[in-house]
N, C-alpha and C. Protein backbone atom coordinates (compact mmCIF):
# COMPACT_ATOMS: atom_id res chain seq x y z
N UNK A 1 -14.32 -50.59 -63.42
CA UNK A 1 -13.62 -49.39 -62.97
C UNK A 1 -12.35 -49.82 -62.25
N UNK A 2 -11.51 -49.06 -62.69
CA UNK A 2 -10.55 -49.74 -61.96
C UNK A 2 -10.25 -49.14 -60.15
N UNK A 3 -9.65 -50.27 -59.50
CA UNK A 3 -9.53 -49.97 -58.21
C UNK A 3 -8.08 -48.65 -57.85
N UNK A 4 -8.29 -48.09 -56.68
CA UNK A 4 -7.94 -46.70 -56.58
C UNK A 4 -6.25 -47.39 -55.89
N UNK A 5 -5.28 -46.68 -56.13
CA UNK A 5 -4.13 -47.18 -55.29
C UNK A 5 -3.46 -45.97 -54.89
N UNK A 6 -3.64 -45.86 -53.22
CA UNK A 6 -2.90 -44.84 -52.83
C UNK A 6 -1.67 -45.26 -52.28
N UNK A 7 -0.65 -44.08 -52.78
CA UNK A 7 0.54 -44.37 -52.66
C UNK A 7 1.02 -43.13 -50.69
N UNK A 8 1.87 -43.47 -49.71
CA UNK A 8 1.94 -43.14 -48.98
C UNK A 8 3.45 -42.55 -48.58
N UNK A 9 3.88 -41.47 -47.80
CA UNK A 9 5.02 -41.42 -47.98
C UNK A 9 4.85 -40.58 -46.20
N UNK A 10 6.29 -40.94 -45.31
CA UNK A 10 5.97 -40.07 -44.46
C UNK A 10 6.99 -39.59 -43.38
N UNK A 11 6.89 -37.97 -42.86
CA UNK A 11 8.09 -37.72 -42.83
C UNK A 11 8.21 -37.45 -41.26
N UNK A 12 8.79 -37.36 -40.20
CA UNK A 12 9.20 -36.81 -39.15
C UNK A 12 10.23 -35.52 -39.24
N UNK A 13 10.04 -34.75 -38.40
CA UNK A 13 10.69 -33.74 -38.47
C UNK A 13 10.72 -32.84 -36.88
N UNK A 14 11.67 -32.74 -36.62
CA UNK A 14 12.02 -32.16 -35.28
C UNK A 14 12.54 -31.13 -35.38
N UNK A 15 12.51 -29.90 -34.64
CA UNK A 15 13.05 -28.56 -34.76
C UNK A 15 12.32 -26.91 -35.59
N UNK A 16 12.79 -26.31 -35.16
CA UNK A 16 12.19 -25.11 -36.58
C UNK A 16 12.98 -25.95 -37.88
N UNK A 17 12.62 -24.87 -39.08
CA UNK A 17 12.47 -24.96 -40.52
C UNK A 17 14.48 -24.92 -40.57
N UNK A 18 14.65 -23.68 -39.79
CA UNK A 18 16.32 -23.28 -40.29
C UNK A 18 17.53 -24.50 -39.23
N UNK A 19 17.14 -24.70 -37.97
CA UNK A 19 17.85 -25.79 -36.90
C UNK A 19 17.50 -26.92 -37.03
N UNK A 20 16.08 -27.45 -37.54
CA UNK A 20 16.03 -28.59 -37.70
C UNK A 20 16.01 -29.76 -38.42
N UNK A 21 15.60 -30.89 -38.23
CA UNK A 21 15.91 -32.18 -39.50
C UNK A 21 14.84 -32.92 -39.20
N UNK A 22 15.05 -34.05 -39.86
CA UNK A 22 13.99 -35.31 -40.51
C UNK A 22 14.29 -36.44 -41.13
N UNK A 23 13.33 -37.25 -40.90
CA UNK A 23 13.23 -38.08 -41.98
C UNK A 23 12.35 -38.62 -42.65
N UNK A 24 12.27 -39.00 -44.06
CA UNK A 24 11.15 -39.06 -44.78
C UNK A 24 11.55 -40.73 -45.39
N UNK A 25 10.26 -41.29 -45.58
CA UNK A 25 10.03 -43.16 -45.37
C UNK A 25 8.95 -42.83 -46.83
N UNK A 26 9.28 -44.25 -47.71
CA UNK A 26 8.28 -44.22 -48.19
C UNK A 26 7.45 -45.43 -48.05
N UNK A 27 6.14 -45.13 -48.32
CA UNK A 27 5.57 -46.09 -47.21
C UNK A 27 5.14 -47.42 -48.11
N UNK A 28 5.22 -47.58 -49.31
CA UNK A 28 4.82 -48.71 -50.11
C UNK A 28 6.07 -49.71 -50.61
N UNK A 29 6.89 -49.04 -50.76
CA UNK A 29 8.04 -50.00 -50.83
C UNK A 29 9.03 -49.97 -49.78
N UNK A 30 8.89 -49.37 -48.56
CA UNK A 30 9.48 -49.58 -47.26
C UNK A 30 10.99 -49.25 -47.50
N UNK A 31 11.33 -48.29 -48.28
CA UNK A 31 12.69 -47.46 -48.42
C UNK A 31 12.38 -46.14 -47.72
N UNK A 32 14.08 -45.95 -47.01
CA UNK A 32 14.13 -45.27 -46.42
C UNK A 32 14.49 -45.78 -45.02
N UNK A 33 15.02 -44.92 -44.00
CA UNK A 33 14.31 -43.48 -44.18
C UNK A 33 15.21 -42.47 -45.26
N UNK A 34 15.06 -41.56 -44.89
CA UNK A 34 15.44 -40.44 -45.94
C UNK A 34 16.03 -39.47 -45.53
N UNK A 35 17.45 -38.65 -45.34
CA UNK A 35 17.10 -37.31 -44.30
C UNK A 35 16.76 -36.26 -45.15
N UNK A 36 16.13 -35.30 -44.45
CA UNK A 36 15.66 -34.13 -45.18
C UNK A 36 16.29 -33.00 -44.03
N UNK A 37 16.94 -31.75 -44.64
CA UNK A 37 17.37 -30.61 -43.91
C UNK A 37 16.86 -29.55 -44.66
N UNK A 38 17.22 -28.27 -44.13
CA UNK A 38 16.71 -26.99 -45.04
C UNK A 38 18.04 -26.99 -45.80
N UNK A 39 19.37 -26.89 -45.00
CA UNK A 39 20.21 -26.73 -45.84
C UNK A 39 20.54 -27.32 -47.12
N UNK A 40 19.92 -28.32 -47.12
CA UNK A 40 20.13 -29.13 -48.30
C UNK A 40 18.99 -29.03 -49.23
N UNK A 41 18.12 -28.44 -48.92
CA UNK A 41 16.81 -28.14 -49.87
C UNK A 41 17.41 -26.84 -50.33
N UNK A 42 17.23 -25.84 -49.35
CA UNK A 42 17.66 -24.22 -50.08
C UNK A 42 18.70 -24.03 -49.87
N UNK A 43 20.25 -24.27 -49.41
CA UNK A 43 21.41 -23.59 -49.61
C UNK A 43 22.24 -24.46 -49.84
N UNK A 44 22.72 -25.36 -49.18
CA UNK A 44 23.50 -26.64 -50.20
C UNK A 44 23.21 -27.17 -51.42
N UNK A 45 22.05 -27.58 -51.92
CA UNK A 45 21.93 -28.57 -52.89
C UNK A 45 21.92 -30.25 -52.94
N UNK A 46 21.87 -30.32 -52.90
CA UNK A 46 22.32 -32.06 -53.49
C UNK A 46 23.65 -32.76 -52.47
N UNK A 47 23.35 -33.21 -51.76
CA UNK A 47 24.34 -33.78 -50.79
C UNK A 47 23.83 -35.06 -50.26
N UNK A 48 24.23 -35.15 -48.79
CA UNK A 48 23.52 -36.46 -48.08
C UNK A 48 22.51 -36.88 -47.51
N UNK A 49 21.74 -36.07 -47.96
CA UNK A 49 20.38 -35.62 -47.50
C UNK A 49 19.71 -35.27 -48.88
N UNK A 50 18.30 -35.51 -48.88
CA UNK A 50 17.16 -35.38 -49.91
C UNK A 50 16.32 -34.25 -49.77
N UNK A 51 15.67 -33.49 -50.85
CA UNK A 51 14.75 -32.97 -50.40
C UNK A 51 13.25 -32.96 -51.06
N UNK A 52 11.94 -31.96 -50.81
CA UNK A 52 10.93 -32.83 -51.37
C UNK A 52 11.07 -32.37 -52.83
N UNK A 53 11.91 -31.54 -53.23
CA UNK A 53 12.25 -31.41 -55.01
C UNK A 53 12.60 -32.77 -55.17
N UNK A 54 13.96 -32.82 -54.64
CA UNK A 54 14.31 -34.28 -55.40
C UNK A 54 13.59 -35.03 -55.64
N UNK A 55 12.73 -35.13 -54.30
CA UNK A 55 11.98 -36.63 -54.57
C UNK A 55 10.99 -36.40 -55.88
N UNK A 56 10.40 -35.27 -56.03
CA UNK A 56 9.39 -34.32 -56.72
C UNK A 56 9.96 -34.80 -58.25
N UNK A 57 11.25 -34.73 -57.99
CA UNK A 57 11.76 -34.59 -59.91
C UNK A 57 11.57 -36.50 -60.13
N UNK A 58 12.11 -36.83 -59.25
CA UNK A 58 12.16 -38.45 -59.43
C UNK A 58 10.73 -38.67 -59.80
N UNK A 59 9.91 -38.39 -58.81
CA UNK A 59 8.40 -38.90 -59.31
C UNK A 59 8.46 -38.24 -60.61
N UNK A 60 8.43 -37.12 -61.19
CA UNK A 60 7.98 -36.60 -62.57
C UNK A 60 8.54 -37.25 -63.67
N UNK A 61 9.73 -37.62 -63.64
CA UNK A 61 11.03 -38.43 -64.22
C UNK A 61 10.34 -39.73 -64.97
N UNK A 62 9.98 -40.30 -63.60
CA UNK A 62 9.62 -41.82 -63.79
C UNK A 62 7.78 -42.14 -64.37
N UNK A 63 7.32 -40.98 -63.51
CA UNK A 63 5.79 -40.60 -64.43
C UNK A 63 6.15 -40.55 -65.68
N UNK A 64 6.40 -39.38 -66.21
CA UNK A 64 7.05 -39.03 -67.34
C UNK A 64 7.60 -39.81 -68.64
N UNK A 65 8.67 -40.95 -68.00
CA UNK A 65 8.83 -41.75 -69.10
C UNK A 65 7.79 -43.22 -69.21
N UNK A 66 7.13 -43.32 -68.06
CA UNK A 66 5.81 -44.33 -68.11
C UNK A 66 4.99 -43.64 -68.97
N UNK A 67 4.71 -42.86 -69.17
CA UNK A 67 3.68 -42.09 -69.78
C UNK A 67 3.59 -42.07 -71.46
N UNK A 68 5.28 -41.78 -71.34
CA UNK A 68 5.50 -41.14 -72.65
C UNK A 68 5.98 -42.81 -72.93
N UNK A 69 6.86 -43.71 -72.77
CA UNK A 69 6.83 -45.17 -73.40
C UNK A 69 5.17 -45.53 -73.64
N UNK A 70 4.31 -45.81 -72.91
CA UNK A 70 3.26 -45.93 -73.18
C UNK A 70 2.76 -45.31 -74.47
N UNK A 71 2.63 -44.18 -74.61
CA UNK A 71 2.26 -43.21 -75.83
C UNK A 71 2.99 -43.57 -77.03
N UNK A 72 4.41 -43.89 -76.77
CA UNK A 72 5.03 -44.36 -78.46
C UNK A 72 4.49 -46.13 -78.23
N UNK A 73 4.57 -46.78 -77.93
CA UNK A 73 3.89 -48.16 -78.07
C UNK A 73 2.69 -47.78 -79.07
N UNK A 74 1.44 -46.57 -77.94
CA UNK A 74 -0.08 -46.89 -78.49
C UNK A 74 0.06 -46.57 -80.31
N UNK A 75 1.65 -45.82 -80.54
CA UNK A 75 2.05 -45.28 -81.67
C UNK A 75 2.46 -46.11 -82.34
N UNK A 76 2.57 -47.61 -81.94
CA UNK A 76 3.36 -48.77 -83.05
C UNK A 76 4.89 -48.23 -82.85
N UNK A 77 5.66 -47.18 -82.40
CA UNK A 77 6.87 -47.31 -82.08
C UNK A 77 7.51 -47.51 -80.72
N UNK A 78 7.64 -48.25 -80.15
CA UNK A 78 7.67 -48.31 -79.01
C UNK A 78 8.94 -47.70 -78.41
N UNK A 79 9.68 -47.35 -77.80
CA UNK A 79 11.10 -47.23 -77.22
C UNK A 79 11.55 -48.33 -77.34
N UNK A 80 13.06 -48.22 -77.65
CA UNK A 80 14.16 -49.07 -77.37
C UNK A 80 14.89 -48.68 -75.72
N UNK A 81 14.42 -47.29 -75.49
CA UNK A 81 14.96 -46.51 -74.18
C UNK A 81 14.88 -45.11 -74.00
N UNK A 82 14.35 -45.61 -73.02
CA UNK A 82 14.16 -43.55 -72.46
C UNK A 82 15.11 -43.23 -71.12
N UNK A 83 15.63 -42.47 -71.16
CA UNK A 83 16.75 -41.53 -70.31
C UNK A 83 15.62 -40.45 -69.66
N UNK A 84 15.01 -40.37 -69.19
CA UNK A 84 14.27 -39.34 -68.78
C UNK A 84 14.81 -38.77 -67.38
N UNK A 85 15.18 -36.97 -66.89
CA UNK A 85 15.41 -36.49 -66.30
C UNK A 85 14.66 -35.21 -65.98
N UNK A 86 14.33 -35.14 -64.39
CA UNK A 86 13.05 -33.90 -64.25
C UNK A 86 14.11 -32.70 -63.14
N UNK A 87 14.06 -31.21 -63.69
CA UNK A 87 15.32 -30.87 -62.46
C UNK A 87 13.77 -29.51 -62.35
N UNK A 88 13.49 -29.77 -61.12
CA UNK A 88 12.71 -29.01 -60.31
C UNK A 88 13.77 -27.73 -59.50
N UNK A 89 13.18 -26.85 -59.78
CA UNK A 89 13.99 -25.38 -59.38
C UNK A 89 13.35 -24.96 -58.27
N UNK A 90 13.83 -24.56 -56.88
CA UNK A 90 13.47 -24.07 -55.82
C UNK A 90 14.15 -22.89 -55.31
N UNK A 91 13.17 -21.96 -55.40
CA UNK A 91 14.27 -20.99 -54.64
C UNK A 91 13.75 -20.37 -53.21
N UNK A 92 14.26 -20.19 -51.81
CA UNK A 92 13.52 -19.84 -50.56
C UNK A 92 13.09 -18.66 -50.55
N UNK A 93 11.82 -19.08 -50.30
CA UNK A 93 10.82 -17.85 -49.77
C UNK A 93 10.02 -17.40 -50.94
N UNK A 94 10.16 -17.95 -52.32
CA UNK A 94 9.15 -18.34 -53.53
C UNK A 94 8.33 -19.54 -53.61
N UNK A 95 9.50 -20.71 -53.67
CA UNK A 95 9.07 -21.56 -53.70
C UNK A 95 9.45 -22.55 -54.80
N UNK A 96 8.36 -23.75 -55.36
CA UNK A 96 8.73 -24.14 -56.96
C UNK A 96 8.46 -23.03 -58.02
N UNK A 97 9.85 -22.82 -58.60
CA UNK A 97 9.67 -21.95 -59.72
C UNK A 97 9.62 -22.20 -60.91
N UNK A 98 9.42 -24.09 -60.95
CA UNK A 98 8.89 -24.42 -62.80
C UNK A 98 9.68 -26.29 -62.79
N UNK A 99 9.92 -26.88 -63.77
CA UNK A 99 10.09 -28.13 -63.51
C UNK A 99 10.88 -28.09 -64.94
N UNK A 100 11.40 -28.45 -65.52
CA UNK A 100 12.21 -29.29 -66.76
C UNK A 100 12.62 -30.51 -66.81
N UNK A 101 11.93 -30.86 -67.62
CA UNK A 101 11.72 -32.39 -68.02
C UNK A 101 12.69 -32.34 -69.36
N UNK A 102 13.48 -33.19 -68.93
CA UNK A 102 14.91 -33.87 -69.96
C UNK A 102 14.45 -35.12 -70.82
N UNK A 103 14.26 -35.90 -71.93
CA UNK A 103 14.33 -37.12 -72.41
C UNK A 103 15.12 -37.33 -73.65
N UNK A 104 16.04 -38.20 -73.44
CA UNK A 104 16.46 -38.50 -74.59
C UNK A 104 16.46 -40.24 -75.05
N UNK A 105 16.02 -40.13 -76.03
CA UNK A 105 15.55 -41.59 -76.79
C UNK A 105 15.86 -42.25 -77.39
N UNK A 106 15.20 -43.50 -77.96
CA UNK A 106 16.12 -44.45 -78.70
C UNK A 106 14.64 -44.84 -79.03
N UNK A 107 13.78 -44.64 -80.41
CA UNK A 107 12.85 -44.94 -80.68
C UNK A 107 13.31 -44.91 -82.58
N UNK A 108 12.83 -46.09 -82.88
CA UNK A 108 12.88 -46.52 -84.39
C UNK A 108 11.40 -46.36 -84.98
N UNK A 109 12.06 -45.47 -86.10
CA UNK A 109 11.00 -45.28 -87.33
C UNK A 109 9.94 -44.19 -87.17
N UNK A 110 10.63 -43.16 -86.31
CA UNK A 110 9.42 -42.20 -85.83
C UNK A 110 10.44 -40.58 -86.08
N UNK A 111 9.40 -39.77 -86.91
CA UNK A 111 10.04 -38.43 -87.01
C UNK A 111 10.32 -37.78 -85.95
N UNK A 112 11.39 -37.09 -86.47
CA UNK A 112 11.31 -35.80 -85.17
C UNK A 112 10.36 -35.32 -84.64
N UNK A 113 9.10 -34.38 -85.34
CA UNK A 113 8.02 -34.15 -85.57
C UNK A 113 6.47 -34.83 -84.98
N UNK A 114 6.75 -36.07 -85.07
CA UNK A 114 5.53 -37.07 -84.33
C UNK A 114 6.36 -37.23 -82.76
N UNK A 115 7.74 -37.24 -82.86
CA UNK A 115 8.35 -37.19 -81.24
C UNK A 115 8.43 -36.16 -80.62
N UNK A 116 8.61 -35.05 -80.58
CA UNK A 116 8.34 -33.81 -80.13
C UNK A 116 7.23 -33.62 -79.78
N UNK A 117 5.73 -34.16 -81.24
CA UNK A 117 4.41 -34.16 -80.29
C UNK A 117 4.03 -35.19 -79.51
N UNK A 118 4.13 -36.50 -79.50
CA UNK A 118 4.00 -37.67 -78.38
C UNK A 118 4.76 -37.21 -77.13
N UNK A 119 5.85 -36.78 -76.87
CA UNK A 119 6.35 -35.76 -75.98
C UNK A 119 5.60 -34.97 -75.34
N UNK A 120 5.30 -34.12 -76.45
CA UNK A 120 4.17 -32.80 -75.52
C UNK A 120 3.02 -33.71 -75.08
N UNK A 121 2.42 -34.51 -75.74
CA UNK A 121 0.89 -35.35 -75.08
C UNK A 121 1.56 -36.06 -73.62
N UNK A 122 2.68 -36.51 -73.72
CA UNK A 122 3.46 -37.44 -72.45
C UNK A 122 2.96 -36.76 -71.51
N UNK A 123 3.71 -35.19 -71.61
CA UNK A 123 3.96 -34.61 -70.69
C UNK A 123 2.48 -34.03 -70.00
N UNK A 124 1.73 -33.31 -70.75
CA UNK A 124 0.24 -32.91 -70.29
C UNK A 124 -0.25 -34.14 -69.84
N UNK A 125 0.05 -35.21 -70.22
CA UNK A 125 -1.29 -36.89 -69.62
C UNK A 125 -0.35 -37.33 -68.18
N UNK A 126 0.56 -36.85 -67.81
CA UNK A 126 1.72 -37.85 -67.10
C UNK A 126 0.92 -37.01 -65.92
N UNK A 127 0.28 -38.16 -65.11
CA UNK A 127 -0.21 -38.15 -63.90
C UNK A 127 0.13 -36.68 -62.75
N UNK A 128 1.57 -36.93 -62.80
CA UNK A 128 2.43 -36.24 -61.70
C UNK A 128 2.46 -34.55 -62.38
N UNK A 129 2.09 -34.51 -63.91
CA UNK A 129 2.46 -33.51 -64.24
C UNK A 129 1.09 -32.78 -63.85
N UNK A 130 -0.14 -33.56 -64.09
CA UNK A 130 -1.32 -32.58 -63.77
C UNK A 130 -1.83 -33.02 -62.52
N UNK A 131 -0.88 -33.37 -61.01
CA UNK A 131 -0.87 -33.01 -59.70
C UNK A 131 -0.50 -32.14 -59.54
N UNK A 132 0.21 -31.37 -60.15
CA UNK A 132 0.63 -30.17 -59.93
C UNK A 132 -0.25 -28.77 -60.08
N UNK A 133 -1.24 -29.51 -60.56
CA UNK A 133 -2.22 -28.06 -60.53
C UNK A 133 -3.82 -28.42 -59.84
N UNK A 134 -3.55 -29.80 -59.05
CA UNK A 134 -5.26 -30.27 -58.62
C UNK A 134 -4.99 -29.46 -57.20
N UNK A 135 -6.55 -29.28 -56.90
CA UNK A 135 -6.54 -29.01 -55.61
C UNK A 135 -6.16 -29.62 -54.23
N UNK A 136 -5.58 -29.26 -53.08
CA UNK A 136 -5.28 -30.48 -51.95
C UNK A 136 -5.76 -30.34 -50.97
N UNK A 137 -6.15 -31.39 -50.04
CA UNK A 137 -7.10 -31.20 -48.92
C UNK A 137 -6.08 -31.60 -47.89
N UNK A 138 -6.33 -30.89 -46.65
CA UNK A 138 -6.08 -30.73 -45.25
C UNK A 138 -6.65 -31.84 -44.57
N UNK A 139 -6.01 -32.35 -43.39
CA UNK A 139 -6.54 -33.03 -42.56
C UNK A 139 -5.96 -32.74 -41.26
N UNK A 140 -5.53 -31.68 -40.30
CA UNK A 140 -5.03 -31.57 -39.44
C UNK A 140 -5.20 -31.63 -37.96
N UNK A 141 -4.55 -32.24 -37.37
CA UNK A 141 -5.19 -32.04 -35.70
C UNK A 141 -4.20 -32.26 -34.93
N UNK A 142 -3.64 -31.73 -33.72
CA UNK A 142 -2.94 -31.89 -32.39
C UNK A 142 -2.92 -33.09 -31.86
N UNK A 143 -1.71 -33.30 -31.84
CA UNK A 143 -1.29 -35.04 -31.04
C UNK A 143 -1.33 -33.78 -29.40
């Protein structure tokens, strides 16, 4: 069986949701820190600061094309290269409103047809894609 590897990530944050900031570390490869604001999650966008979409699309991105290279290999075609891009949509006071997953390829000797479906299998098997619907547990308590 194979052994379990948890991955860790972790953030500080000072202030309410709308005045305040943070920073977010990830804890296995010791990058970071990270800043995280609201403005830059819900009303800026994409600036000097991160938010947990971004990081969200990166993980799906990089799941995503592990997943799906894997799958054309088990296919005898392996990639020459995957471009894979995940743009997670947030809007405040909804929330995540859906994910789009981008890939474009460089795979020899494989139809459109068998790539479109190794694609769809990528995407349903890719780890990060079916975290998105497991259940999550709490652990909370007062410093």
């Amino acid at each position: 069986m194979p052994k379990p590897v948890v991955s860790k990530a972790s953030t500080v944050w000072t202030g309410d949701l709308f005045n305040g900031s943070g920073t977010t570390r990830l804890g296995g490869s010791g990058l970071g820190p990270f800043d995280v604001d609201w403005d830059t999650r819900a009303e800026k966008g994409a600036g000097s600061s991160t938010s947990p979409e971004e990081l969200l699309a990166s993980a799906h991105a990089t799941c995503f094309a592990m997943a799906f290279s894997n799958m054309l290999a088990q296919n005898d075609t392996p990639p020459t290269r995957l471009d894979s891009t995940a743009e997670v949509t947030f809007v405040a006071g909804e929330g995540i409103k859906g994910v789009k997953l981008i890939v474009e390829a460089q795979v020899e000797n494989l139809s459109q047809e068998d790539f479109a479906r190794i694609a769809e299998e990528a995407k349903a098997g890719c780890p990060v894609s079916q975290a998105l619907a497991v259940d999550i547990t709490l652990d909370a308590s007062l410093a």
